[in-house]
Protein backbone atom coordinates (compact mmCIF):
# COMPACT_ATOMS: atom_id res chain seq x y z
CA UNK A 1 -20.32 60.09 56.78
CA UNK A 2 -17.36 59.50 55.49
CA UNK A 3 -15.96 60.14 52.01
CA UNK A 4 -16.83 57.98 48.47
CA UNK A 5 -19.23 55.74 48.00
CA UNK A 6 -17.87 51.59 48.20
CA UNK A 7 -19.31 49.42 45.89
CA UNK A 8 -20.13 46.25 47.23
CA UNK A 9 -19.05 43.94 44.71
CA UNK A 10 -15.66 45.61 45.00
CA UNK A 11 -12.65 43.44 45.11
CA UNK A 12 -14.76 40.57 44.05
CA UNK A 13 -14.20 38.20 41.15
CA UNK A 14 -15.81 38.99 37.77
CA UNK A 15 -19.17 37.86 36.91
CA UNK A 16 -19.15 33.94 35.78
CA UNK A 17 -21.55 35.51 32.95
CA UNK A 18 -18.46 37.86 31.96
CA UNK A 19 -16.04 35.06 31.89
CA UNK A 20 -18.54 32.74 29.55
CA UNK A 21 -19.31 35.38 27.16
CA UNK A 22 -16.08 37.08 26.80
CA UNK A 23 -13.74 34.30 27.09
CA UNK A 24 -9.94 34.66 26.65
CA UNK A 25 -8.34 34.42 22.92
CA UNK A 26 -6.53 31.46 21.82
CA UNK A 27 -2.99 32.06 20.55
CA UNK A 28 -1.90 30.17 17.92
CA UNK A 29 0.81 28.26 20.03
CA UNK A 30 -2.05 27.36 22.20
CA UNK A 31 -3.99 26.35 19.32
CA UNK A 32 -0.85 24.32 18.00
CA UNK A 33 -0.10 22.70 21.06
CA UNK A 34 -3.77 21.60 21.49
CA UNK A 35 -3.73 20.15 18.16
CA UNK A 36 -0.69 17.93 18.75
CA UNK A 37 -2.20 16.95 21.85
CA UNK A 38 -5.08 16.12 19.99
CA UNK A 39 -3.34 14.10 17.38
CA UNK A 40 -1.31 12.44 20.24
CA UNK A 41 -4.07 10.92 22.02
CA UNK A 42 -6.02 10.13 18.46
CA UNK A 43 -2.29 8.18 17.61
CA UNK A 44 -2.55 6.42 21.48
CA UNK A 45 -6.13 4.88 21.14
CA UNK A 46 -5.42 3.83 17.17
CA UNK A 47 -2.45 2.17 19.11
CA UNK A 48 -4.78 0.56 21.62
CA UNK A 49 -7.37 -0.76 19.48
CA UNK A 50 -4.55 -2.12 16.30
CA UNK A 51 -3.48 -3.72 19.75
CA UNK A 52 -6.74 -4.68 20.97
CA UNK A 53 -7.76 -6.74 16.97
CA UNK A 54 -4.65 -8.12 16.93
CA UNK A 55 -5.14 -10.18 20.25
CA UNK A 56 -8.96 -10.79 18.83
CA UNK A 57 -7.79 -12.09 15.68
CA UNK A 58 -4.69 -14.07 17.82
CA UNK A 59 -8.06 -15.61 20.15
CA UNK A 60 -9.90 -16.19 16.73
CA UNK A 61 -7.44 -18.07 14.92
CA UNK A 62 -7.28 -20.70 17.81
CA UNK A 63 -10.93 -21.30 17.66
CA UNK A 64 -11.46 -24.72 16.14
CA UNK A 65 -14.75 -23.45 14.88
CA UNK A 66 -13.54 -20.18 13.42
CA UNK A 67 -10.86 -22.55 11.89
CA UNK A 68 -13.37 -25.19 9.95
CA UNK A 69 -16.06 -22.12 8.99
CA UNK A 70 -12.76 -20.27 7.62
CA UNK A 71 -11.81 -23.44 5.78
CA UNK A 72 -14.96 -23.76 4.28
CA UNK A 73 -15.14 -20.18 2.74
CA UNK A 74 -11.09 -20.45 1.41
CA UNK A 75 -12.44 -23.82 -0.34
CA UNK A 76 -15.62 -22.12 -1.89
CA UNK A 77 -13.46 -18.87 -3.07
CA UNK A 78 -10.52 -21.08 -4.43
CA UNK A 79 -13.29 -22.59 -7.05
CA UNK A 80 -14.52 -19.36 -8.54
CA UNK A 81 -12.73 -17.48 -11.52
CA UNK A 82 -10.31 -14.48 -11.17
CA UNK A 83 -13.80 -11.51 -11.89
CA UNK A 84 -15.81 -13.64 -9.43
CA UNK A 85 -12.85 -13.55 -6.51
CA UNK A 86 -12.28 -9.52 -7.14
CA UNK A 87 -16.39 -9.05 -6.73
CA UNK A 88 -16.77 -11.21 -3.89
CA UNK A 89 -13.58 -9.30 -2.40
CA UNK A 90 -14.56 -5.89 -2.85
CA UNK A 91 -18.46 -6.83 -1.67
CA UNK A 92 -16.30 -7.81 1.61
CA UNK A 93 -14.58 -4.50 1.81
CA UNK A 94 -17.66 -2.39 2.01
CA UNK A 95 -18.07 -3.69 5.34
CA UNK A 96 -14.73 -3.14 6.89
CA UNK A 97 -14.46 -0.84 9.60
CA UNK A 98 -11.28 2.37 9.03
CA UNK A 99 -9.43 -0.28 11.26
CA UNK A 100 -9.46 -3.32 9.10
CA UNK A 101 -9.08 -0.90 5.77
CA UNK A 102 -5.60 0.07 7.12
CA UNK A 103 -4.71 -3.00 7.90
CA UNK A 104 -5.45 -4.35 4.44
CA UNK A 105 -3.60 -1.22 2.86
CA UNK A 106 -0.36 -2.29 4.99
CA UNK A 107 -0.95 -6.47 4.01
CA UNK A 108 -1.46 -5.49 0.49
CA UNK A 109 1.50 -3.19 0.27
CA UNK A 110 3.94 -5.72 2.48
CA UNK A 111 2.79 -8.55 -0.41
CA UNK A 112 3.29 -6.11 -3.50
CA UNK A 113 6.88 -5.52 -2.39
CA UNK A 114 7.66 -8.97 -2.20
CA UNK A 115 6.16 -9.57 -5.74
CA UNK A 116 8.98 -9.95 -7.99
CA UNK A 117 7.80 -8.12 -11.03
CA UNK A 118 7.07 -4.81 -7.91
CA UNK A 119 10.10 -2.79 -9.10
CA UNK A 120 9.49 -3.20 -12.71
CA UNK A 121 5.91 -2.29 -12.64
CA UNK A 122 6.38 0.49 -9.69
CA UNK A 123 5.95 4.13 -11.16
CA UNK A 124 9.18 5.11 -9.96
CA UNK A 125 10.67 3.38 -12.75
CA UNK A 126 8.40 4.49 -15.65
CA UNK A 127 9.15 8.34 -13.95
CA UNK A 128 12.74 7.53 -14.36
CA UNK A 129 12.60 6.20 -17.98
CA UNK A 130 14.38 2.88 -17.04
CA UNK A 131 12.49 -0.03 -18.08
CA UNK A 132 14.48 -3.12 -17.55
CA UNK A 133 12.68 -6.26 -19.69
């Protein structure tokens, strides 16, 4: 016999049950770089689905049916008063999807910039004191 005893597990990888329940720490540059990654791909599909309404609504607008039912709503809402367009307009906007709410934040914002009384009512001028009437 010769000398010490040789396990026989020696010079083998660790346990998979080792590995699961003592897993390595995550540095905070790890952590960091996973969350940018994260964000990345999260910015990428946004990109691809924007992309994706934008040819549905291109393919909907050249519908001659989409076209006369749309025509037929813009007639009905052009008869009712100002309280009765803002309820039948928010009613609408409890269905929109996170999608269509950002693109109505960016439509509204684009049209209150061109509205000419935008800088006079924007809060940057009452913060600045400078009314101009």
């Amino acid at each position: 016999m010769s000398g010490a005893f040789q396990s026989p597990l020696a010079g083998r990888i660790r346990p998979s049950s080792e590995i699961f329940l003592n897993p390595p720490q995550i540095t905070s540059q790890n952590a960091e770089t996973e969350a940018l990654d994260k964000a990345a791909r999260e910015w990428i599909n946004d990109l691809e689905t924007y992309e994706n309404t934008l040819e549905e609504m291109a393919s909907a607008a050249l519908d001659q049916d989409f076209k006369d039912e749309l025509s037929a709503i813009e007639q009905w809402f052009r008869v009712l008063s100002e309280a009765e367009r803002t309820a039948a307009l928010y009613a609408l906007l409890q269905q929109t999807t996170q999608v269509q709410i950002r693109f109505f934040i960016t439509v509204l914002q684009q049209m209150a910039r061109s509205h000419p009384m935008s800088n006079i009512l924007s809060p940057n001028t009452f913060e600045k004191g400078t009314i101009l009437l």
